[in-house]
C-alpha atoms as a PDB file:
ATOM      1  CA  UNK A   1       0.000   0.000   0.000  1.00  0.00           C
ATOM      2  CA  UNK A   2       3.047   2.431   1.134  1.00  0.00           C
ATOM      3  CA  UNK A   3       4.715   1.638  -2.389  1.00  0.00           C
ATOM      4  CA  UNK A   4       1.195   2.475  -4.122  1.00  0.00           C
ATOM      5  CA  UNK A   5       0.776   5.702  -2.277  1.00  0.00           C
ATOM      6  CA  UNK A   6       4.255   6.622  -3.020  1.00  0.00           C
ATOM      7  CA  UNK A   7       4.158   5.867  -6.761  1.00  0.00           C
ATOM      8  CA  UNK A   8       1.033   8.267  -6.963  1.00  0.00           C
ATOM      9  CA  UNK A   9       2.363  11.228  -5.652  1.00  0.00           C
ATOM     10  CA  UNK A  10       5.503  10.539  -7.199  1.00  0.00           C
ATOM     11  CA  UNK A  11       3.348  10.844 -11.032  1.00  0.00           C
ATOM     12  CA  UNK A  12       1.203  13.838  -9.265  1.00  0.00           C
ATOM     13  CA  UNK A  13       4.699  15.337  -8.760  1.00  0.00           C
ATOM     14  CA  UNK A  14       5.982  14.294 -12.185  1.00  0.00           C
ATOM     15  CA  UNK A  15       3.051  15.699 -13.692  1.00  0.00           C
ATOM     16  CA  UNK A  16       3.821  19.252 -13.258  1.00  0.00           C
ATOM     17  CA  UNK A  17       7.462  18.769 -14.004  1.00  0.00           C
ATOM     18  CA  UNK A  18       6.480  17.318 -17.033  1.00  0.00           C
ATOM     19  CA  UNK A  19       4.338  20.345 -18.159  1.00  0.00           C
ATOM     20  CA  UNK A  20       7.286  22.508 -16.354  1.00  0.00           C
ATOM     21  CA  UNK A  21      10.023  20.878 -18.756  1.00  0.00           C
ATOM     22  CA  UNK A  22       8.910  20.280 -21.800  1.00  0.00           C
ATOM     23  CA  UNK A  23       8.549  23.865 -22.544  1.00  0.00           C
ATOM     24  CA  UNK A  24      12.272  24.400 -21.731  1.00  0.00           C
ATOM     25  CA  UNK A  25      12.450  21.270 -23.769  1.00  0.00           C
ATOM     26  CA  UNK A  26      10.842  22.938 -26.983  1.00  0.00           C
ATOM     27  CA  UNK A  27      13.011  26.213 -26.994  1.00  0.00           C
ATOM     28  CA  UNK A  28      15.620  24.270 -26.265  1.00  0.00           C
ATOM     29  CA  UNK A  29      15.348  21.803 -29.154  1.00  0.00           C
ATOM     30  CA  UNK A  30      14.262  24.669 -31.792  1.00  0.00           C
ATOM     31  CA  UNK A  31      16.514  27.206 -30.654  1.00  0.00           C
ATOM     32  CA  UNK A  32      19.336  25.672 -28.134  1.00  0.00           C
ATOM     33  CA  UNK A  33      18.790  28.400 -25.345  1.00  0.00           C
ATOM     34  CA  UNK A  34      17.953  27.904 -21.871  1.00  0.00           C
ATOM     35  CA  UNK A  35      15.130  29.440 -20.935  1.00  0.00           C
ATOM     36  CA  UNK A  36      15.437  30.400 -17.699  1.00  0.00           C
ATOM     37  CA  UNK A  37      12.792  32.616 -17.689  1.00  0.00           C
ATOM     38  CA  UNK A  38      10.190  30.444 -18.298  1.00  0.00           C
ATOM     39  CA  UNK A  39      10.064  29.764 -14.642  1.00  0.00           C
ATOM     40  CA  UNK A  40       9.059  33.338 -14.415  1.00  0.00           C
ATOM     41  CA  UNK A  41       6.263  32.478 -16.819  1.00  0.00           C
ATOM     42  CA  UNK A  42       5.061  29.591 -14.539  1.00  0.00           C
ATOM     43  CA  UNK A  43       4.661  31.417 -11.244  1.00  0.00           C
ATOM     44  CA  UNK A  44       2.791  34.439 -12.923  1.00  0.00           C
ATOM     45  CA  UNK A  45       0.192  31.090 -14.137  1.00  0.00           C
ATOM     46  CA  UNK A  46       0.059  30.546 -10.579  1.00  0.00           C
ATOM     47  CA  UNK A  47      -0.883  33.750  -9.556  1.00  0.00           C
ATOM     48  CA  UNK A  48      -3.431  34.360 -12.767  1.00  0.00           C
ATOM     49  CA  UNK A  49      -4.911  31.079 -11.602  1.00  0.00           C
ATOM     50  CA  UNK A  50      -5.295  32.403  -7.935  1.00  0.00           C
ATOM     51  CA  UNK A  51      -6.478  35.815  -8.943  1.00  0.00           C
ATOM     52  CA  UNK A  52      -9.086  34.488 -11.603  1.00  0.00           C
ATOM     53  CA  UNK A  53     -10.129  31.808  -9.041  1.00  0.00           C
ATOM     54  CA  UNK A  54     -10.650  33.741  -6.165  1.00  0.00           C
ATOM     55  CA  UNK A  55     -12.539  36.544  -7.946  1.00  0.00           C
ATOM     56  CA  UNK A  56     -14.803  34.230 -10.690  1.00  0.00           C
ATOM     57  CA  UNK A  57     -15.402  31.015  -8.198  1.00  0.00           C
ATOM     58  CA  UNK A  58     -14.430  28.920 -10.888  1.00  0.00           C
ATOM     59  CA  UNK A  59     -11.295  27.096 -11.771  1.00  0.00           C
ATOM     60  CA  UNK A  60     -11.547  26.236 -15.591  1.00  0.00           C
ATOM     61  CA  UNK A  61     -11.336  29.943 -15.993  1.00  0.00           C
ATOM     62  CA  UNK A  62      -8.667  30.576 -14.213  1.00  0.00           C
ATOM     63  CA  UNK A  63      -7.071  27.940 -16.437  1.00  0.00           C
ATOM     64  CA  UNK A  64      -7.979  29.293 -19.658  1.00  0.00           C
ATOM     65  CA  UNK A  65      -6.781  33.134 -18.636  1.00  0.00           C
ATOM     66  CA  UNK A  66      -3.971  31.757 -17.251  1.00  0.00           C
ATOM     67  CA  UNK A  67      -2.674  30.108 -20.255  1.00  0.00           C
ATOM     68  CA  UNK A  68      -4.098  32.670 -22.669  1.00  0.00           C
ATOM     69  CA  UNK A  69      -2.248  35.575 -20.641  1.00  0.00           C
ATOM     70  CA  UNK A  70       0.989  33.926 -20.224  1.00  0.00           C
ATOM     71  CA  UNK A  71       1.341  32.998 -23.629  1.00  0.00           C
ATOM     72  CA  UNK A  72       0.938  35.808 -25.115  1.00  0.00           C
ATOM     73  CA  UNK A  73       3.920  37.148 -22.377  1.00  0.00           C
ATOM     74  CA  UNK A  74       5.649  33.644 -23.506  1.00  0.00           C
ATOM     75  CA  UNK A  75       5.657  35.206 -27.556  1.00  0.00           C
ATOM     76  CA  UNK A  76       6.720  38.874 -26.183  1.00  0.00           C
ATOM     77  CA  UNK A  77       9.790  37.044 -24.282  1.00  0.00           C
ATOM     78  CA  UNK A  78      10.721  35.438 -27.521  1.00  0.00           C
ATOM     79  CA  UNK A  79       9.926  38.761 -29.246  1.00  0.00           C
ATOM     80  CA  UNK A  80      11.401  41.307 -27.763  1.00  0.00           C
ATOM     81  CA  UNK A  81      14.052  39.425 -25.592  1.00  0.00           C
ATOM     82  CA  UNK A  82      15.680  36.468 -27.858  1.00  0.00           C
ATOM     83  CA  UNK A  83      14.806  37.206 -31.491  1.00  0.00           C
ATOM     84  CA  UNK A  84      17.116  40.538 -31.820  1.00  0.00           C
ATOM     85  CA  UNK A  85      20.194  38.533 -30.147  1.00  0.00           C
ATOM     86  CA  UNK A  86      19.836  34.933 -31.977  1.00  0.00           C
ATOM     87  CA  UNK A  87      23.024  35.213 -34.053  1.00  0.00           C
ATOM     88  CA  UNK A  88      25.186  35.526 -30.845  1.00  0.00           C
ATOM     89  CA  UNK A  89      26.414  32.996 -28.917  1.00  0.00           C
ATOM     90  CA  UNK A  90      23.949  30.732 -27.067  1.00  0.00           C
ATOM     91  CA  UNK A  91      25.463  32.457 -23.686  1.00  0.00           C
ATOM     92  CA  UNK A  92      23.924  35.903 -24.542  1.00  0.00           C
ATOM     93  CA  UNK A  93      20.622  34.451 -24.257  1.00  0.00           C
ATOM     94  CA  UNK A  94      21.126  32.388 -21.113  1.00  0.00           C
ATOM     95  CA  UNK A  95      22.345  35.367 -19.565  1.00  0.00           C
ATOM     96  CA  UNK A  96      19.292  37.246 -21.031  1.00  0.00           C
ATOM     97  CA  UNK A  97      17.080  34.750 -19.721  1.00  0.00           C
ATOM     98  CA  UNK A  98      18.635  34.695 -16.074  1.00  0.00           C
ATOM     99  CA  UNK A  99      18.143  38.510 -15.905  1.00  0.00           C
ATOM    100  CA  UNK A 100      14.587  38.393 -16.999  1.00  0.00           C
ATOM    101  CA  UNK A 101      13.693  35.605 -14.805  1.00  0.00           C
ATOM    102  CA  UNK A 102      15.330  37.609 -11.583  1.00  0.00           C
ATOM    103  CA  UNK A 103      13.537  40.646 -13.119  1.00  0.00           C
ATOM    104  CA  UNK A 104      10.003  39.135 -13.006  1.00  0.00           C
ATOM    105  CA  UNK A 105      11.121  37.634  -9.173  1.00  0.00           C
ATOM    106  CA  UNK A 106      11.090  41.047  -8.339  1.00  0.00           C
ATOM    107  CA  UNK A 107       8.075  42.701 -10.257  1.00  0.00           C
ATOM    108  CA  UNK A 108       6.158  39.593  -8.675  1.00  0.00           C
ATOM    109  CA  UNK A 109       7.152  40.892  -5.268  1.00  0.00           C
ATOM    110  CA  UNK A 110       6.228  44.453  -5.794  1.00  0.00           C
ATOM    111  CA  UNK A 111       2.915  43.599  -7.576  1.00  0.00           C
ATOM    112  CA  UNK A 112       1.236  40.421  -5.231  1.00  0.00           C
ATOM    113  CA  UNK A 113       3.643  41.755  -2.167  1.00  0.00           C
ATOM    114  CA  UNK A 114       6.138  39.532  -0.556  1.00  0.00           C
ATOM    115  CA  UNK A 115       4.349  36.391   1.181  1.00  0.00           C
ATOM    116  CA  UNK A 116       2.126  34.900  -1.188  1.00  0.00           C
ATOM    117  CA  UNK A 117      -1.312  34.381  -1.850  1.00  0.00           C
ATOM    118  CA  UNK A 118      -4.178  31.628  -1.372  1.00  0.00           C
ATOM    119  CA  UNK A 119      -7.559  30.669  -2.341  1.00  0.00           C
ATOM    120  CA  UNK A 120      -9.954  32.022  -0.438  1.00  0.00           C
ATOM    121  CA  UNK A 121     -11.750  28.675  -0.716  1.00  0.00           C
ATOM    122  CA  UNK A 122      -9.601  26.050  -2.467  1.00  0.00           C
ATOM    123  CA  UNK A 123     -10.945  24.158  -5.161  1.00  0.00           C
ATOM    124  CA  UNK A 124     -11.285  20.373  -5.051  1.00  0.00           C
ATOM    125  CA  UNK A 125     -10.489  19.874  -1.345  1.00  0.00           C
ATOM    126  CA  UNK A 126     -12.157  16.534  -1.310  1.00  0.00           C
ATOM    127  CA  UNK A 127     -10.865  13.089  -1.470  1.00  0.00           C
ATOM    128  CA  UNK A 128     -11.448   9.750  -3.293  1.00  0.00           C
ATOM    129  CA  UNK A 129     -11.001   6.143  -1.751  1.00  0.00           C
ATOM    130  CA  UNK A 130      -9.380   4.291  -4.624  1.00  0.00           C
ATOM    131  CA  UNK A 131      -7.793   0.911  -3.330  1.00  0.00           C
ATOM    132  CA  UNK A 132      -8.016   1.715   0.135  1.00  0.00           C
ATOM    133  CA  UNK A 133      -6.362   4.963  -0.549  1.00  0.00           C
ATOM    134  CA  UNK A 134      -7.345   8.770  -0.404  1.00  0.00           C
ATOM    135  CA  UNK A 135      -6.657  10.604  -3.398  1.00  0.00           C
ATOM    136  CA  UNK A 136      -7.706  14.378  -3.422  1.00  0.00           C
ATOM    137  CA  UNK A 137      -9.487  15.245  -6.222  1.00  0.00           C
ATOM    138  CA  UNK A 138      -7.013  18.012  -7.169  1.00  0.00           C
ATOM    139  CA  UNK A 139      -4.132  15.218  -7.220  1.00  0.00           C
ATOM    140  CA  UNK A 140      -6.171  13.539  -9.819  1.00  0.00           C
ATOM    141  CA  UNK A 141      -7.021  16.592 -11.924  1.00  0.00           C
ATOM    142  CA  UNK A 142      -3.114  17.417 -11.983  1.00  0.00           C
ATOM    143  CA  UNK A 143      -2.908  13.921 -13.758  1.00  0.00           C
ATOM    144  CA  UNK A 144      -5.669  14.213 -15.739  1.00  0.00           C
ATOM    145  CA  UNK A 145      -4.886  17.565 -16.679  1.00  0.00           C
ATOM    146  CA  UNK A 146      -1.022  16.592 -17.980  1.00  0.00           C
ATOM    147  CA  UNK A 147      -2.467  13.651 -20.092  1.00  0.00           C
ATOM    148  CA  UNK A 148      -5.160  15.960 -22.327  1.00  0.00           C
ATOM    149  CA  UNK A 149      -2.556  18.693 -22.524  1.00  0.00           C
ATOM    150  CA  UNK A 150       0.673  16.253 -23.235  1.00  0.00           C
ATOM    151  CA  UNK A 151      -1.946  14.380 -25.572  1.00  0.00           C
ATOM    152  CA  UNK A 152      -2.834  17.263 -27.424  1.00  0.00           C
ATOM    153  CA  UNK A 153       0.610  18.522 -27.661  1.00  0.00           C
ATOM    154  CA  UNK A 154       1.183  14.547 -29.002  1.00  0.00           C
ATOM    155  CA  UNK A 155      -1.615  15.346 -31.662  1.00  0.00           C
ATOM    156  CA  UNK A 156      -0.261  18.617 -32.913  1.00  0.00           C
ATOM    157  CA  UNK A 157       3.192  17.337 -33.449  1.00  0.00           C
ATOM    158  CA  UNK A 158       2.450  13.938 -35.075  1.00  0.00           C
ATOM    159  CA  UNK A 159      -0.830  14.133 -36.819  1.00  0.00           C
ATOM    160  CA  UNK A 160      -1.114  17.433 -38.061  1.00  0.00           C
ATOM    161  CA  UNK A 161       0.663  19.669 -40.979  1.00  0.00           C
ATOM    162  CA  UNK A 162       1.575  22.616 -38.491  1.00  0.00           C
ATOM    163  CA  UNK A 163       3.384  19.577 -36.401  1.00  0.00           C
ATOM    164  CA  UNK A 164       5.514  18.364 -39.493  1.00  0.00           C
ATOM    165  CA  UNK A 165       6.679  21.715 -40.189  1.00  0.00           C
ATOM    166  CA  UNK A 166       7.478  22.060 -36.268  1.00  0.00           C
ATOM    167  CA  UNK A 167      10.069  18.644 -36.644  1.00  0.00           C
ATOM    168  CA  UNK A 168      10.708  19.471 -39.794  1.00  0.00           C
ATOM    169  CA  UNK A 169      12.239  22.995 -38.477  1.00  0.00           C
ATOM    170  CA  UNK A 170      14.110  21.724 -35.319  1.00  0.00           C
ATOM    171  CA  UNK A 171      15.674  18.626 -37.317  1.00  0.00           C
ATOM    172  CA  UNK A 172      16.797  21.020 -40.153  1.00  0.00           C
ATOM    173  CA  UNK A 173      15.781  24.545 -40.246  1.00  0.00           C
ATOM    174  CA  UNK A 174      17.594  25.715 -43.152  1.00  0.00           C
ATOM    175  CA  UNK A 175      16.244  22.580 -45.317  1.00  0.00           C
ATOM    176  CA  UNK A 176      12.484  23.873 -43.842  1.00  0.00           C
ATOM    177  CA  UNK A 177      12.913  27.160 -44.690  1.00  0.00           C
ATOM    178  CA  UNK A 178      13.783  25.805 -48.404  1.00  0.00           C
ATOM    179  CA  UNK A 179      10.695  23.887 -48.474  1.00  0.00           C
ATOM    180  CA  UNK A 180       8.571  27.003 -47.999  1.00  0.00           C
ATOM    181  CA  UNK A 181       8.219  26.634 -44.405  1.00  0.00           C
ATOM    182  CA  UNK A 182       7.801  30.405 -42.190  1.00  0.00           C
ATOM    183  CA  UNK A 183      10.766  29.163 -39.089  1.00  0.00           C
ATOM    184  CA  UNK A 184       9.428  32.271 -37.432  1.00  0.00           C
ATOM    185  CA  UNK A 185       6.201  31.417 -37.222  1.00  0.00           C
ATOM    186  CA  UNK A 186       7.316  28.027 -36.218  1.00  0.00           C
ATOM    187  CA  UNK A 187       9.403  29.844 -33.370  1.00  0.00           C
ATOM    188  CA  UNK A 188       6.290  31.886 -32.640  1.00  0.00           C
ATOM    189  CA  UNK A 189       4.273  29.267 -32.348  1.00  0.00           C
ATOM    190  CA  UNK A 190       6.834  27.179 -29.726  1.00  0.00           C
ATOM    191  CA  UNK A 191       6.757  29.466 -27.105  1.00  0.00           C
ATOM    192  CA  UNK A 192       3.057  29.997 -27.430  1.00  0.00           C
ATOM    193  CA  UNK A 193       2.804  26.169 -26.472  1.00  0.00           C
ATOM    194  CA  UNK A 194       5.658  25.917 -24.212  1.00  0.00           C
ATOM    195  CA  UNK A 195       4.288  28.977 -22.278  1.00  0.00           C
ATOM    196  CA  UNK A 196       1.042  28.094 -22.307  1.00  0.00           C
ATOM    197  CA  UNK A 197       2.080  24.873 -20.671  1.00  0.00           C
ATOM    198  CA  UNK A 198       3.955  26.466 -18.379  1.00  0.00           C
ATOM    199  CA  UNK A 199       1.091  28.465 -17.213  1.00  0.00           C
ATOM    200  CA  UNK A 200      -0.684  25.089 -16.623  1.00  0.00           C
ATOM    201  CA  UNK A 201       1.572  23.872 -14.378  1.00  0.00           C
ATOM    202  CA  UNK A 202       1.454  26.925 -12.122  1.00  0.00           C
ATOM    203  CA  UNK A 203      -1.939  26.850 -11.640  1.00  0.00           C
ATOM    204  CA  UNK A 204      -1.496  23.016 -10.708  1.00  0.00           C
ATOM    205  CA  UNK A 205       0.823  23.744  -8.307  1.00  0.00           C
ATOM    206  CA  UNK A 206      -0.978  26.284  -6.906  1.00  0.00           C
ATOM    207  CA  UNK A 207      -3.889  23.965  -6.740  1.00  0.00           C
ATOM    208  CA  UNK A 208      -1.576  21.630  -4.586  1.00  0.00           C
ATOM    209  CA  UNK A 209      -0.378  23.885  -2.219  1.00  0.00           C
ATOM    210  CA  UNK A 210      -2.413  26.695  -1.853  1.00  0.00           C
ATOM    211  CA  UNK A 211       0.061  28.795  -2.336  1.00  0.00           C
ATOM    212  CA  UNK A 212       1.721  31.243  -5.010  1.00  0.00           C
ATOM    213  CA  UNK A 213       4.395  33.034  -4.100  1.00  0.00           C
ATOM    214  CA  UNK A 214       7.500  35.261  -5.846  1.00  0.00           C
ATOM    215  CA  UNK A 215      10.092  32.904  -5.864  1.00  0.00           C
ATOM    216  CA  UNK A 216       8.490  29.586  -6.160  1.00  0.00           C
ATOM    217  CA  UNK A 217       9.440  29.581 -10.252  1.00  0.00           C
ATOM    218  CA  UNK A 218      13.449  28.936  -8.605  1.00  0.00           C
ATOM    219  CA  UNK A 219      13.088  25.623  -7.747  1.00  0.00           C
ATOM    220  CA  UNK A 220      11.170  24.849 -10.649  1.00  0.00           C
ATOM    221  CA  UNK A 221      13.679  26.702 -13.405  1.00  0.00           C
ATOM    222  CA  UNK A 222      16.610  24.619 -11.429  1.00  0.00           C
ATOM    223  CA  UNK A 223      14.555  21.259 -11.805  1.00  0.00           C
ATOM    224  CA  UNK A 224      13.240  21.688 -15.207  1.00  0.00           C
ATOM    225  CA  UNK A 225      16.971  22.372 -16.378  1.00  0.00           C
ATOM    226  CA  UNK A 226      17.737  19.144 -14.539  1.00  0.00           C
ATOM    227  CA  UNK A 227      15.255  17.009 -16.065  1.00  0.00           C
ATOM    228  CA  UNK A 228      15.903  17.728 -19.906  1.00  0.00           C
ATOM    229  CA  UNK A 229      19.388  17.115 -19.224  1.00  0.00           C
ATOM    230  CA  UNK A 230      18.448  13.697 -17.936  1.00  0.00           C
ATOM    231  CA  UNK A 231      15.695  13.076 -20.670  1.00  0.00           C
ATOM    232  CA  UNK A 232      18.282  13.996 -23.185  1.00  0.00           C
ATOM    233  CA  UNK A 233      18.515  17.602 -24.533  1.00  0.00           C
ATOM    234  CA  UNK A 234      15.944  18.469 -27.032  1.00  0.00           C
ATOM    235  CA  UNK A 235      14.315  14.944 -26.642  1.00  0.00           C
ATOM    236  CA  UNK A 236      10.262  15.464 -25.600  1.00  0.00           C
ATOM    237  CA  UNK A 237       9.547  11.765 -25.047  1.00  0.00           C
ATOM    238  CA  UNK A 238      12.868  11.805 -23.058  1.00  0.00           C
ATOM    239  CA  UNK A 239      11.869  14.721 -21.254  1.00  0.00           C
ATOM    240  CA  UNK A 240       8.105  13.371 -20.457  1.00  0.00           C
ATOM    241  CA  UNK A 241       9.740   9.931 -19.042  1.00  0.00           C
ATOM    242  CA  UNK A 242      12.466  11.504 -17.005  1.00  0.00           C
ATOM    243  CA  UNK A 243      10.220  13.858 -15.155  1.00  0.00           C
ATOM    244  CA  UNK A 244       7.793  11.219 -14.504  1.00  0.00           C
ATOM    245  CA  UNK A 245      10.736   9.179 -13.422  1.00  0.00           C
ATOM    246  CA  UNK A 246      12.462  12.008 -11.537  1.00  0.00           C
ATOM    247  CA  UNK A 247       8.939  12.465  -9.338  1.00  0.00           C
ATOM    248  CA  UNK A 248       8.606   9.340  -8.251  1.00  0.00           C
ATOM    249  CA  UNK A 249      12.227   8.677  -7.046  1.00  0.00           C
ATOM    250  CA  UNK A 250      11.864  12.431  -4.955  1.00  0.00           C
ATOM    251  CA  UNK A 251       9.338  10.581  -3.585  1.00  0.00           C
ATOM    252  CA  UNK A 252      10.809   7.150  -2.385  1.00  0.00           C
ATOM    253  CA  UNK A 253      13.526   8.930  -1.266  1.00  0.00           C
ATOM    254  CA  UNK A 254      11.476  11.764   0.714  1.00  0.00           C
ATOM    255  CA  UNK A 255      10.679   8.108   2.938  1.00  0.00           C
ATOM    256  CA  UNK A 256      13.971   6.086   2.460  1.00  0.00           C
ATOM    257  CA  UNK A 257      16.271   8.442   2.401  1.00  0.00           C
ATOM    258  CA  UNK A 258      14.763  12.161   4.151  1.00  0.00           C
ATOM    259  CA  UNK A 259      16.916  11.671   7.142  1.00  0.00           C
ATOM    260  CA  UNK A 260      19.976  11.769   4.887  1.00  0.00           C
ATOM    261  CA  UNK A 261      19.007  14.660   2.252  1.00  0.00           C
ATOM    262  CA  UNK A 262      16.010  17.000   0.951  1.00  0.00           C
ATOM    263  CA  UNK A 263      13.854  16.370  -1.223  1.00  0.00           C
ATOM    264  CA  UNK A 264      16.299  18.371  -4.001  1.00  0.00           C
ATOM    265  CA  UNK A 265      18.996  17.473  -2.796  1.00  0.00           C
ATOM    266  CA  UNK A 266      17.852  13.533  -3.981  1.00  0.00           C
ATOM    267  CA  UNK A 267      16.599  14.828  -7.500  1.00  0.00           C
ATOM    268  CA  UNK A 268      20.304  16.172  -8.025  1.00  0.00           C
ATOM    269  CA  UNK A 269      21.887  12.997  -6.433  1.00  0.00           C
ATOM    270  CA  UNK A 270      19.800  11.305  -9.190  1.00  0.00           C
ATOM    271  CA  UNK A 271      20.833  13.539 -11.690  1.00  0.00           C
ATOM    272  CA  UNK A 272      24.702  13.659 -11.019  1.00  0.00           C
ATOM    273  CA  UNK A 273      24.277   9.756 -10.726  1.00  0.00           C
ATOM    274  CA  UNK A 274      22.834   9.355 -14.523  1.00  0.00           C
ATOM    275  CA  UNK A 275      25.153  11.313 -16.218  1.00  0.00           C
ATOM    276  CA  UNK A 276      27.953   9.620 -14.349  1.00  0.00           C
ATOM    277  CA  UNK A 277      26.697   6.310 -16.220  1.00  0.00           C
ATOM    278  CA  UNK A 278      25.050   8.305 -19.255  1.00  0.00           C
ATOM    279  CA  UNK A 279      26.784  11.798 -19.769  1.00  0.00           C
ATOM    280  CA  UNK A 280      24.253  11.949 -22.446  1.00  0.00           C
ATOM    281  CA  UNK A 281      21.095  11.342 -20.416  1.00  0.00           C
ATOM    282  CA  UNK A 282      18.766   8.523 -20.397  1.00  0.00           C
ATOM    283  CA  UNK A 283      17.641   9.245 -24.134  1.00  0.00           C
ATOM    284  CA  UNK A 284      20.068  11.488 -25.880  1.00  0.00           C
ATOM    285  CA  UNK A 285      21.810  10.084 -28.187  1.00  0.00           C
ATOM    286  CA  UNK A 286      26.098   9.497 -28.216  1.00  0.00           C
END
């Protein structure tokens, strides 16, 4: 039963690193920059989704604005931030994206104020008995949530035209742009989705712990960087199965091992482990 419990929370936890990562994982793969900042883009989700929540009653909105608002943020990033500096080396951007992300730490402290803020009555506080365990109903929307928007994402890149030109761009982008495919639309188009997604996963987190505060995007930017490295850079089905993977061993070790270290300080051990054995990650290739 203790092995059950744990591999649940482990996926709930995987979940929103999934949703966190791939993102990173789809600039990363079209454009090879980290994008640090789109940590910054997941806590302002969790704040939208607070906000919305709190003044509407109802949490499918605050889902949809979420991920409508910070997408549209996610495009002006890419607009305004990365597309002028492109032709320098990829550390101009990283550094770009560092400041930003530190930047919007800050504005999210001025704006919100310091401590956080809550639901005024959280959303899907009950449980479900499910072979003789409790699940909360908002650990099972997380889940549910990542499989229709991973799914989707699945759909768009493998059965439909605007998903071929997508591959087509980050295999090759100068043989796409021959073929008559727009890159910059392409580009355009990734951070809509990756933001989008990362909204999502703010307002699941949110959901979790009732809680949205400044500087909860640094753990996540520091674990999402983690996590494509494992799954392989530039490798979504990599990325999907090492966050799933990375959740539940966080938490196995949270039980086995939480006298020892924290619950980051086991992702990391994980991590350094892995690319001890596989410098390339589990799925990148030699």
């Amino acid at each position: 039963m203790l092995i059950f419990e744990l591999t649940v929370q482990g996926l709930v936890q995987g979940s929103i690193y999934a949703l966190i990562a791939v993102g990173l994982t789809l600039v990363y793969g079209l454009l090879r920059i980290l994008h640090v900042a789109h940590a910054g883009l997941f806590t302002l989700g969790g704040y939208i989704g607070v906000l919305v929540t709190n003044a509407t009653g109802s949490l499918t909105l605050a889902l949809i604005a979420a991920m409508v608002l910070v997408r549209v943020l996610g495009i002006g990033i890419y607009r305004f931030c990365y597309q002028p500096i492109l032709d320098k080396p990829p550390y101009v951007a990283l550094i770009a994206s560092i400041g930003l992300f530190v930047a919007m730490e800050e504005i999210f402290r001025l704006v919100f104020g310091p401590y956080g803020i809550s639901y005024t009555a959280p959303p899907l506080l009950d449980s479900i008995t499910f072979a003789g365990m409790k699940l909360k109903q908002a650990e099972l929307g997380v889940m549910a949530g990542t499989v229709i928007l991973i799914g989707g994402l699945a759909f768009l890149a493998g059965k439909t035209r605007i998903g071929a030109a997508w591959r087509a761009t980050v295999t090759d982008p100068a043989m796409a742009q021959s073929f008559g495919i727009d890159i910059v639309k392409v580009r355009y188009l990734n951070f809509f989705i990756g933001s989008a997604l990362a909204a999502a996963a703010g307002v699941m987190v949110a959901l979790l712990n009732n809680l949205v505060e400044p500087t909860m995007g640094a753990v996540a930017s520091y674990k999402g960087l983690a996590i494509i490295v494992l799954g392989g850079l530039g490798d979504v089905r990599g990325t999907l199965i090492a966050a799933l993977v990375l959740g539940v061993i966080e938490s196995f070790g949270t039980i086995y091992l939480g006298a020892i270290l924290d619950r980051d300080a086991i992702a990391f051990a994980f991590l350094i482990l892995v690319l001890l054995v596989r410098p390339r990650g589990l799925f990148g290739k030699a």
